[in-house]
PDB file of N, CA and C in Angstrom:
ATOM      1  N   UNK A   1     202.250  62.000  64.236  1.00  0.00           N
ATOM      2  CA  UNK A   1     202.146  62.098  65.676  1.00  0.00           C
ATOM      3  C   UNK A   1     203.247  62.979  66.261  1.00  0.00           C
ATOM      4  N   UNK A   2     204.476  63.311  65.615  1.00  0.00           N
ATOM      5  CA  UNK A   2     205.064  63.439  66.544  1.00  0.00           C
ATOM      6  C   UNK A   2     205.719  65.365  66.110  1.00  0.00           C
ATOM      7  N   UNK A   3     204.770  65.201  64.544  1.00  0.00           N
ATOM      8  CA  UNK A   3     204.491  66.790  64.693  1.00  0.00           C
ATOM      9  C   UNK A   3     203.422  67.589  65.360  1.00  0.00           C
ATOM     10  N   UNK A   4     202.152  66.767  65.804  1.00  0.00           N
ATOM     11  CA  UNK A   4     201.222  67.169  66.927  1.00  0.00           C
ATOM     12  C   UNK A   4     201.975  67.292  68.132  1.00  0.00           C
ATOM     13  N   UNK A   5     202.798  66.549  68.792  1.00  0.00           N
ATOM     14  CA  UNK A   5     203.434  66.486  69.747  1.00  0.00           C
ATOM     15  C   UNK A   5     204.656  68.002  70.121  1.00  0.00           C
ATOM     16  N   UNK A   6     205.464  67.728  68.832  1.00  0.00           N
ATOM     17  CA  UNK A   6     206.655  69.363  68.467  1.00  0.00           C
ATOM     18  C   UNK A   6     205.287  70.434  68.637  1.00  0.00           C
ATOM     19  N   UNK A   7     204.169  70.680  67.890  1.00  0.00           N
ATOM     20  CA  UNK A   7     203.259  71.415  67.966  1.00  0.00           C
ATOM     21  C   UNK A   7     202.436  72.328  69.339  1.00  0.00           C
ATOM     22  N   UNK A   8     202.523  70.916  69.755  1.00  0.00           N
ATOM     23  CA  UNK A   8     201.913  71.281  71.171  1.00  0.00           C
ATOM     24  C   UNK A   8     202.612  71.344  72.429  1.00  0.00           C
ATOM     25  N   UNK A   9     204.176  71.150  71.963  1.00  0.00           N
ATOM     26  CA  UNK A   9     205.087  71.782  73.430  1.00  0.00           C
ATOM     27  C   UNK A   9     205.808  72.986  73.117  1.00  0.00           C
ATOM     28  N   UNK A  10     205.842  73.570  71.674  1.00  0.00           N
ATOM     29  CA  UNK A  10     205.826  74.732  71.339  1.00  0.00           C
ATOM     30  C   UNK A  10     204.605  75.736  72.030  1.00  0.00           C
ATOM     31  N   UNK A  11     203.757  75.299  71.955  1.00  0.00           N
ATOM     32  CA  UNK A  11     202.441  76.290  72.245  1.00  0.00           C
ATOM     33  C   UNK A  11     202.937  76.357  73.412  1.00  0.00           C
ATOM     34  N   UNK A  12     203.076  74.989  74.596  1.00  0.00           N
ATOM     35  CA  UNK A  12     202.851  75.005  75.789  1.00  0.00           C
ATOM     36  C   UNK A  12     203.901  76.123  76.492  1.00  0.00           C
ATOM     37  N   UNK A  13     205.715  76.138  75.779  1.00  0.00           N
ATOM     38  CA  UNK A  13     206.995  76.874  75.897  1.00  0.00           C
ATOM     39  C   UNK A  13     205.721  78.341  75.395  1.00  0.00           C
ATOM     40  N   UNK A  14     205.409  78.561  74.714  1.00  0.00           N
ATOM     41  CA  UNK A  14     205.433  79.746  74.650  1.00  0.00           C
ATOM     42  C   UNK A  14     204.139  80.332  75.340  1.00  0.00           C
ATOM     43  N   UNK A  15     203.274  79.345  75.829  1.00  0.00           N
ATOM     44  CA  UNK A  15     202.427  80.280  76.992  1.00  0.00           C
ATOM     45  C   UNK A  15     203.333  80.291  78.523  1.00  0.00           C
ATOM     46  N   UNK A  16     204.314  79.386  78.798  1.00  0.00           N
ATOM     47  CA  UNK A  16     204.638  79.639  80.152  1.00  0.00           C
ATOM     48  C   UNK A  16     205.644  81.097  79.404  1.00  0.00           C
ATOM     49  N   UNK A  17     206.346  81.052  78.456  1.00  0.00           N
ATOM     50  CA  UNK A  17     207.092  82.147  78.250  1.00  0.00           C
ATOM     51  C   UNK A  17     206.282  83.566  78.161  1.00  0.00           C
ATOM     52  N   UNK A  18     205.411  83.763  77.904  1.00  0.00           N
ATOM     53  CA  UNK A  18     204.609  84.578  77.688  1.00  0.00           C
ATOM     54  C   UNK A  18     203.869  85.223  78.840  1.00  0.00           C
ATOM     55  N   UNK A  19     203.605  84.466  79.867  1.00  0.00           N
ATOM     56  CA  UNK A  19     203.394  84.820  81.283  1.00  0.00           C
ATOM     57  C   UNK A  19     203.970  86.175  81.708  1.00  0.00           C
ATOM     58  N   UNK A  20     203.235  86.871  82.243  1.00  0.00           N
ATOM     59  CA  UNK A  20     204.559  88.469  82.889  1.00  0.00           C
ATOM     60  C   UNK A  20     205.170  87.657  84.125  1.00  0.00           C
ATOM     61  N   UNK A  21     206.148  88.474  84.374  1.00  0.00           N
ATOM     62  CA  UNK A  21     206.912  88.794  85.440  1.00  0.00           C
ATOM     63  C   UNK A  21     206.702  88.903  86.675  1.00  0.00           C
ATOM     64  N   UNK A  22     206.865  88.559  87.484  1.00  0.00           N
ATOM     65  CA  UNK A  22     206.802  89.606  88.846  1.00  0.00           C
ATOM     66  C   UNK A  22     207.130  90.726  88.991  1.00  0.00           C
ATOM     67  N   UNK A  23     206.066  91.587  89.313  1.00  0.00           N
ATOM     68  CA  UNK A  23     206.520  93.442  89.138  1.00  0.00           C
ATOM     69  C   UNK A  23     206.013  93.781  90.883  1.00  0.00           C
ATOM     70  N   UNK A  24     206.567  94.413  91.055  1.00  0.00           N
ATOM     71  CA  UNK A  24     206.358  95.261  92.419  1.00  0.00           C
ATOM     72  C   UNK A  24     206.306  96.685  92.338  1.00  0.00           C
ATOM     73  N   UNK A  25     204.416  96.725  91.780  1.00  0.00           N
ATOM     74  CA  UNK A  25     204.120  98.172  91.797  1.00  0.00           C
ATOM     75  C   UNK A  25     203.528  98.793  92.698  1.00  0.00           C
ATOM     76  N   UNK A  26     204.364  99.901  93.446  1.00  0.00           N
ATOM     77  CA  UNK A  26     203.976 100.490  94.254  1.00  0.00           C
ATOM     78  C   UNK A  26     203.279 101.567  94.166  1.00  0.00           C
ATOM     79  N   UNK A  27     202.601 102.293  94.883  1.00  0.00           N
ATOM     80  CA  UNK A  27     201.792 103.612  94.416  1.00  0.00           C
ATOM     81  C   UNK A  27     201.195 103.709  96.534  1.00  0.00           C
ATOM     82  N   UNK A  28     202.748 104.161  96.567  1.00  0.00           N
ATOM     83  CA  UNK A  28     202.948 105.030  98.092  1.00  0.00           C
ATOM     84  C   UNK A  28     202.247 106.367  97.865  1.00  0.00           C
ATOM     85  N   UNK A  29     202.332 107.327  98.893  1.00  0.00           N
ATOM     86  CA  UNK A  29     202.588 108.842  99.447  1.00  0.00           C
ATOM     87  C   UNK A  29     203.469 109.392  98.828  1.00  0.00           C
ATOM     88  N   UNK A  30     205.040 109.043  99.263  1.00  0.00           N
ATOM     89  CA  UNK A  30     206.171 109.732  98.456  1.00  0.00           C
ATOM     90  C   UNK A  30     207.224 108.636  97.896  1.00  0.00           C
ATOM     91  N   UNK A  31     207.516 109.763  96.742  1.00  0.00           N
ATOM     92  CA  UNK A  31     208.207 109.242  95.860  1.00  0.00           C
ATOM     93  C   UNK A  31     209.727 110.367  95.673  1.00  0.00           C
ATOM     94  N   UNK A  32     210.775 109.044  95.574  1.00  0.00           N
ATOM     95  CA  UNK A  32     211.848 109.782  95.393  1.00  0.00           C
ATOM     96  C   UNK A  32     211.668 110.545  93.387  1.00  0.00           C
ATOM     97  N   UNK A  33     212.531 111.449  93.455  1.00  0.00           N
ATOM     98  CA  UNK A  33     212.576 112.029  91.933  1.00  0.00           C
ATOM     99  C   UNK A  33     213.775 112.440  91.536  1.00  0.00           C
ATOM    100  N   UNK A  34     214.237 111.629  90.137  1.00  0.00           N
ATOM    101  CA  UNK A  34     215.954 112.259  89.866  1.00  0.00           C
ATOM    102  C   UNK A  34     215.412 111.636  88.455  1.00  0.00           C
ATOM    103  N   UNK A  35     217.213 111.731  88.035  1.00  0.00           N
ATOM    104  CA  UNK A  35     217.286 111.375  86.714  1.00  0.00           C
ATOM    105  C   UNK A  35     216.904 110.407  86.333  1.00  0.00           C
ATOM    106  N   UNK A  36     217.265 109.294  87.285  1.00  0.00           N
ATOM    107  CA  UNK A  36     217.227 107.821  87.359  1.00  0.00           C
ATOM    108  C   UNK A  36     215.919 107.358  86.845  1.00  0.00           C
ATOM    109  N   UNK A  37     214.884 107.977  87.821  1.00  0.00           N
ATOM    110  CA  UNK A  37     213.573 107.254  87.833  1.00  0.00           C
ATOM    111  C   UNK A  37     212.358 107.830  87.262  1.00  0.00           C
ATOM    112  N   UNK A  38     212.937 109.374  86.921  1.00  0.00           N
ATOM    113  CA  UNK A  38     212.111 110.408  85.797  1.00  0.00           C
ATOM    114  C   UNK A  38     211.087 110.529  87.032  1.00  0.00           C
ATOM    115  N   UNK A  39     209.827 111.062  86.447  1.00  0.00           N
ATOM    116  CA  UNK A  39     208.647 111.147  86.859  1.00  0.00           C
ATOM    117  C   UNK A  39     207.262 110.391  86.614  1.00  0.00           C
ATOM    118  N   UNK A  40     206.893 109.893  88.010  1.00  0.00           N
ATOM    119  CA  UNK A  40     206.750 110.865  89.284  1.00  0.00           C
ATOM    120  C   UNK A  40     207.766 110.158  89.881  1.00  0.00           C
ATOM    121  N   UNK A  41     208.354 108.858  89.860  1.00  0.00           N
ATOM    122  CA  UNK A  41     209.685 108.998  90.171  1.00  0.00           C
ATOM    123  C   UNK A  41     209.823 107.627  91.320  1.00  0.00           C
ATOM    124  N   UNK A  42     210.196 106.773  91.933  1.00  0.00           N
ATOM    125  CA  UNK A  42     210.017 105.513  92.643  1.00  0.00           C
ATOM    126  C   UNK A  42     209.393 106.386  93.891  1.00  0.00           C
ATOM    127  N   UNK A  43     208.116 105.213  93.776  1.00  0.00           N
ATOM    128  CA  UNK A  43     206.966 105.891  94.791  1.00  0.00           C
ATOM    129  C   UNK A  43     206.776 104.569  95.603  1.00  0.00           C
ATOM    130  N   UNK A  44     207.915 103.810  96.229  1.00  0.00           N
ATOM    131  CA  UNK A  44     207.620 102.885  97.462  1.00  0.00           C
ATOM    132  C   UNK A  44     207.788 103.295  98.596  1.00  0.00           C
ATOM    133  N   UNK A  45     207.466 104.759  99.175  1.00  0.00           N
ATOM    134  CA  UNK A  45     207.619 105.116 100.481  1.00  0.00           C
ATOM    135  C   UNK A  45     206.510 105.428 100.770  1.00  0.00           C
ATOM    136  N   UNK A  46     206.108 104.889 102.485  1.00  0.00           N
ATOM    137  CA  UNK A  46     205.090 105.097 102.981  1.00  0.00           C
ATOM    138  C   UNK A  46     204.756 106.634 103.528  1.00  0.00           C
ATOM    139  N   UNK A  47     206.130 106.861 104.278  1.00  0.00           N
ATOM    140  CA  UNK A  47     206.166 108.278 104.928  1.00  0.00           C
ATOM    141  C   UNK A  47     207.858 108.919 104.460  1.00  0.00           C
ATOM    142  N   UNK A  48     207.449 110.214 104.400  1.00  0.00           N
ATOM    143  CA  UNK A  48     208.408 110.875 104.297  1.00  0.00           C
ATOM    144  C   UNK A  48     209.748 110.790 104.692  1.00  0.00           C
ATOM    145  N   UNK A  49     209.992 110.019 105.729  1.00  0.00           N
ATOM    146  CA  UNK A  49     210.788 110.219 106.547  1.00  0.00           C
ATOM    147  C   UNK A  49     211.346 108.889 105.573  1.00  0.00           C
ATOM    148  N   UNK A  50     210.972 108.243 105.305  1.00  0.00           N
ATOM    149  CA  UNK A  50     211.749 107.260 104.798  1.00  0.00           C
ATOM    150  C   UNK A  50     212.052 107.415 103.201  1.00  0.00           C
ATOM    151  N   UNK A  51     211.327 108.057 102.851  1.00  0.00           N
ATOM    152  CA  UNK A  51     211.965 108.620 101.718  1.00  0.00           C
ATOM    153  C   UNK A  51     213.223 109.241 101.288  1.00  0.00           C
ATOM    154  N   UNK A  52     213.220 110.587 102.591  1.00  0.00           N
ATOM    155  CA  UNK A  52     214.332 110.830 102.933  1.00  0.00           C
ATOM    156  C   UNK A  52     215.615 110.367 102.984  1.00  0.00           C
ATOM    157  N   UNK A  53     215.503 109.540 103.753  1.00  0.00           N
ATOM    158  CA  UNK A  53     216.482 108.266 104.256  1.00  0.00           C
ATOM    159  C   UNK A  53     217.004 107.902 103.176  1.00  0.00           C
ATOM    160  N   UNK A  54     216.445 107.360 101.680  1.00  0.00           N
ATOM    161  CA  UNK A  54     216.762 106.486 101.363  1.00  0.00           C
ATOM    162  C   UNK A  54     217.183 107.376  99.601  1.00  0.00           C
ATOM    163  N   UNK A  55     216.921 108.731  99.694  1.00  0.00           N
ATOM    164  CA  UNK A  55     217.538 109.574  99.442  1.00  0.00           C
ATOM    165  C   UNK A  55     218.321 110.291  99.543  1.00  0.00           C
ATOM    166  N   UNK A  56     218.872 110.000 100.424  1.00  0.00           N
ATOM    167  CA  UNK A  56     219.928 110.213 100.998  1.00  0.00           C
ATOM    168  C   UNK A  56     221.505 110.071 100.319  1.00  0.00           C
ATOM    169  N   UNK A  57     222.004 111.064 100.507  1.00  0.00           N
ATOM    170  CA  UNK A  57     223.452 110.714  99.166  1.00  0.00           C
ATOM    171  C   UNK A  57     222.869 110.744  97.517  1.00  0.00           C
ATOM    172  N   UNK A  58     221.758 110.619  96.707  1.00  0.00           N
ATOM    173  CA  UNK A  58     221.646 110.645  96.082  1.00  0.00           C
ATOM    174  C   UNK A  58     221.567 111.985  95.143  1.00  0.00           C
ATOM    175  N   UNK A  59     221.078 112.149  94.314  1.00  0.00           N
ATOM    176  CA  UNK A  59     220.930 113.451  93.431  1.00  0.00           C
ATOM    177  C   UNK A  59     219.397 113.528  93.506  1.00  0.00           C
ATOM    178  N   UNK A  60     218.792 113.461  94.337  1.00  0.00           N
ATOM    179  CA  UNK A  60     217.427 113.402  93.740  1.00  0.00           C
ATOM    180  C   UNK A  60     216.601 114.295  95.133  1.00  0.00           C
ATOM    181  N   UNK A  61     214.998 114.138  95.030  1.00  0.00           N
ATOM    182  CA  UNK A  61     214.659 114.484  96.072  1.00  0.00           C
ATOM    183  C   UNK A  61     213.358 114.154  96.520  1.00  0.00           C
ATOM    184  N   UNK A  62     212.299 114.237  97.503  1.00  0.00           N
ATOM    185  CA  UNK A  62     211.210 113.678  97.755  1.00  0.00           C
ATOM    186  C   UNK A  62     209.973 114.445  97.400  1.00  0.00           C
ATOM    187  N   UNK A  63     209.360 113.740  96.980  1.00  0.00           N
ATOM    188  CA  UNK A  63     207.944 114.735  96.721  1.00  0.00           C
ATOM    189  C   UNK A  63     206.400 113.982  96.393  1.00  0.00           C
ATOM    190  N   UNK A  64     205.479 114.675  96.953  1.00  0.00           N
ATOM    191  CA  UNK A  64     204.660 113.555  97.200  1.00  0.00           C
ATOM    192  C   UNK A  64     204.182 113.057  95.946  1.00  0.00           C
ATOM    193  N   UNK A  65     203.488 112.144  95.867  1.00  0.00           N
ATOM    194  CA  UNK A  65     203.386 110.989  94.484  1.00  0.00           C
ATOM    195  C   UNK A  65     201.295 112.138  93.772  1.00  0.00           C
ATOM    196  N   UNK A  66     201.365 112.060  92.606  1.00  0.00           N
ATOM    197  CA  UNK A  66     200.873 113.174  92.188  1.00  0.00           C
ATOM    198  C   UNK A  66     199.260 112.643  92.165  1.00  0.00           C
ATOM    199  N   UNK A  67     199.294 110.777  92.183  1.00  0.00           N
ATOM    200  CA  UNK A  67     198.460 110.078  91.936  1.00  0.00           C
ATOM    201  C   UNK A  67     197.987 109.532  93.437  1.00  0.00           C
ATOM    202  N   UNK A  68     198.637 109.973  94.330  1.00  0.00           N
ATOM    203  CA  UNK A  68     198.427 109.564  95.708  1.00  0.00           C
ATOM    204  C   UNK A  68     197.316 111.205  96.115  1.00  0.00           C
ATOM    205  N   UNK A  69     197.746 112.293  95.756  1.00  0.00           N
ATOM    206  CA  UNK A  69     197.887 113.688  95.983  1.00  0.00           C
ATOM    207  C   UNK A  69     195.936 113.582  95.792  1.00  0.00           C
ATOM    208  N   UNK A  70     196.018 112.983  94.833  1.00  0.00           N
ATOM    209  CA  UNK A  70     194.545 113.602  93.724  1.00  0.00           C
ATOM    210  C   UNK A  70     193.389 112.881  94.214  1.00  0.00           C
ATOM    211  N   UNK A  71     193.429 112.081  95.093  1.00  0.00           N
ATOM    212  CA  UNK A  71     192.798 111.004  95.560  1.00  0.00           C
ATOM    213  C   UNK A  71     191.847 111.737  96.632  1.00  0.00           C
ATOM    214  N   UNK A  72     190.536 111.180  96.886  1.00  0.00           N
ATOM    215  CA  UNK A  72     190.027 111.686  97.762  1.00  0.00           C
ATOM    216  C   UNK A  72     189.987 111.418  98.761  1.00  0.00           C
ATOM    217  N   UNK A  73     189.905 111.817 100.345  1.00  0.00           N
ATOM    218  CA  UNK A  73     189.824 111.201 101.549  1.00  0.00           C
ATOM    219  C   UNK A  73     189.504 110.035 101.843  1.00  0.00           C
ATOM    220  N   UNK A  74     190.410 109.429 102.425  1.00  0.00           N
ATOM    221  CA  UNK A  74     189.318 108.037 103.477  1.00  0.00           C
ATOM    222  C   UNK A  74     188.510 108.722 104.152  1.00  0.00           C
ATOM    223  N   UNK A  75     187.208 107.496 104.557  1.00  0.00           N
ATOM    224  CA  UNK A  75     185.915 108.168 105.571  1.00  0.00           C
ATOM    225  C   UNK A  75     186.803 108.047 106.582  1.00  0.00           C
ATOM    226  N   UNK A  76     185.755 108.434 107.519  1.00  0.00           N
ATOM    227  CA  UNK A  76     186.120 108.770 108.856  1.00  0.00           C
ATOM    228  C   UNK A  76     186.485 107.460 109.747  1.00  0.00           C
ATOM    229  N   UNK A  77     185.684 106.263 109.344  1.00  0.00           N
ATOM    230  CA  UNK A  77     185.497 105.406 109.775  1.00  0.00           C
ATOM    231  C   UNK A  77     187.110 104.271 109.470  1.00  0.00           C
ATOM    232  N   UNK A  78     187.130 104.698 108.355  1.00  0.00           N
ATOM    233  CA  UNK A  78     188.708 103.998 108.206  1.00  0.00           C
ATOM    234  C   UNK A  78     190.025 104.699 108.577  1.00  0.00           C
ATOM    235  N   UNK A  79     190.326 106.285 108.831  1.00  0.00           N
ATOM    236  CA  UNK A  79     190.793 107.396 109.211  1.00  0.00           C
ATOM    237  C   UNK A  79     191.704 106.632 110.385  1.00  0.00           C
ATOM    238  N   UNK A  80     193.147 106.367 110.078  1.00  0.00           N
ATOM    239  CA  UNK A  80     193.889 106.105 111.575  1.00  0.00           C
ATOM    240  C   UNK A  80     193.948 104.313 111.552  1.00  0.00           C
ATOM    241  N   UNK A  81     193.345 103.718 110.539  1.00  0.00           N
ATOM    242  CA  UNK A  81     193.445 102.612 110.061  1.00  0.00           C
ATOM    243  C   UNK A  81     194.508 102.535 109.413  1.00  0.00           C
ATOM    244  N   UNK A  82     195.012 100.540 109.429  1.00  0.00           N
ATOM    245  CA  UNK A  82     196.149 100.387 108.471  1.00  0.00           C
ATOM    246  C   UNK A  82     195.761  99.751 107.186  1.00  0.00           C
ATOM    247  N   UNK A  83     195.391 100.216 106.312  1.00  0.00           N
ATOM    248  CA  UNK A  83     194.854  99.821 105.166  1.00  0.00           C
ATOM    249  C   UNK A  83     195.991 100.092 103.971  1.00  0.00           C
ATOM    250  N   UNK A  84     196.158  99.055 103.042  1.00  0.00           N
ATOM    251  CA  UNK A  84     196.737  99.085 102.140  1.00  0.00           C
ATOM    252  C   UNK A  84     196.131 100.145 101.208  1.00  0.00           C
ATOM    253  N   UNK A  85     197.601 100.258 100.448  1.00  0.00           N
ATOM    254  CA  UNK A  85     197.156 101.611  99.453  1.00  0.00           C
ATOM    255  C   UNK A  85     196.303 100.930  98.408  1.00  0.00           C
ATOM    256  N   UNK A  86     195.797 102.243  97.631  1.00  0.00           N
ATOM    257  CA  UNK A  86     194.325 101.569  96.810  1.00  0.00           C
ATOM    258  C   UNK A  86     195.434 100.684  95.383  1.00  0.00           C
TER     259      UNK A  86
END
């Protein structure tokens, strides 16, 4: 019994261990680009301007995200809407 027991809180430790992470993936407009973050480079900016900003002092620089770039239009109907990125 009490190797069914070791057995089965092993399994249980290693599915909560096994679980991912919390990740916060973004896939903005622009993305800062340096050494740091390679390419295409931390892409949590909505607009430029804040990219900027937050590039600021750094070695790096802004440029739009390549996977945001390639994407095709919103309709017309969502156009000027606040819709989360895809």
């Amino acid at each position: 019994m009490r190797k069914v027991q070791f057995v089965l809180g092993t399994m249980a430790l290693m599915w909560l261990a096994g679980g991912s992470s919390a990740r916060a993936d973004y896939d903005y407009a622009w993305c800062i680009q340096d050494s740091e973050y390679g390419y295409p480079g931390d892409c949590s900016y909505q607009t430029r301007e804040q990219c900027l900003l937050s590039a600021s002092g750094r070695k790096g620089f802004c440029a739009q995200n390549p996977a945001v770039a390639t994407r095709p239009p919103l309709p017309p109907a969502l156009r000027g809407r606040r819709v989360p990125p895809y």
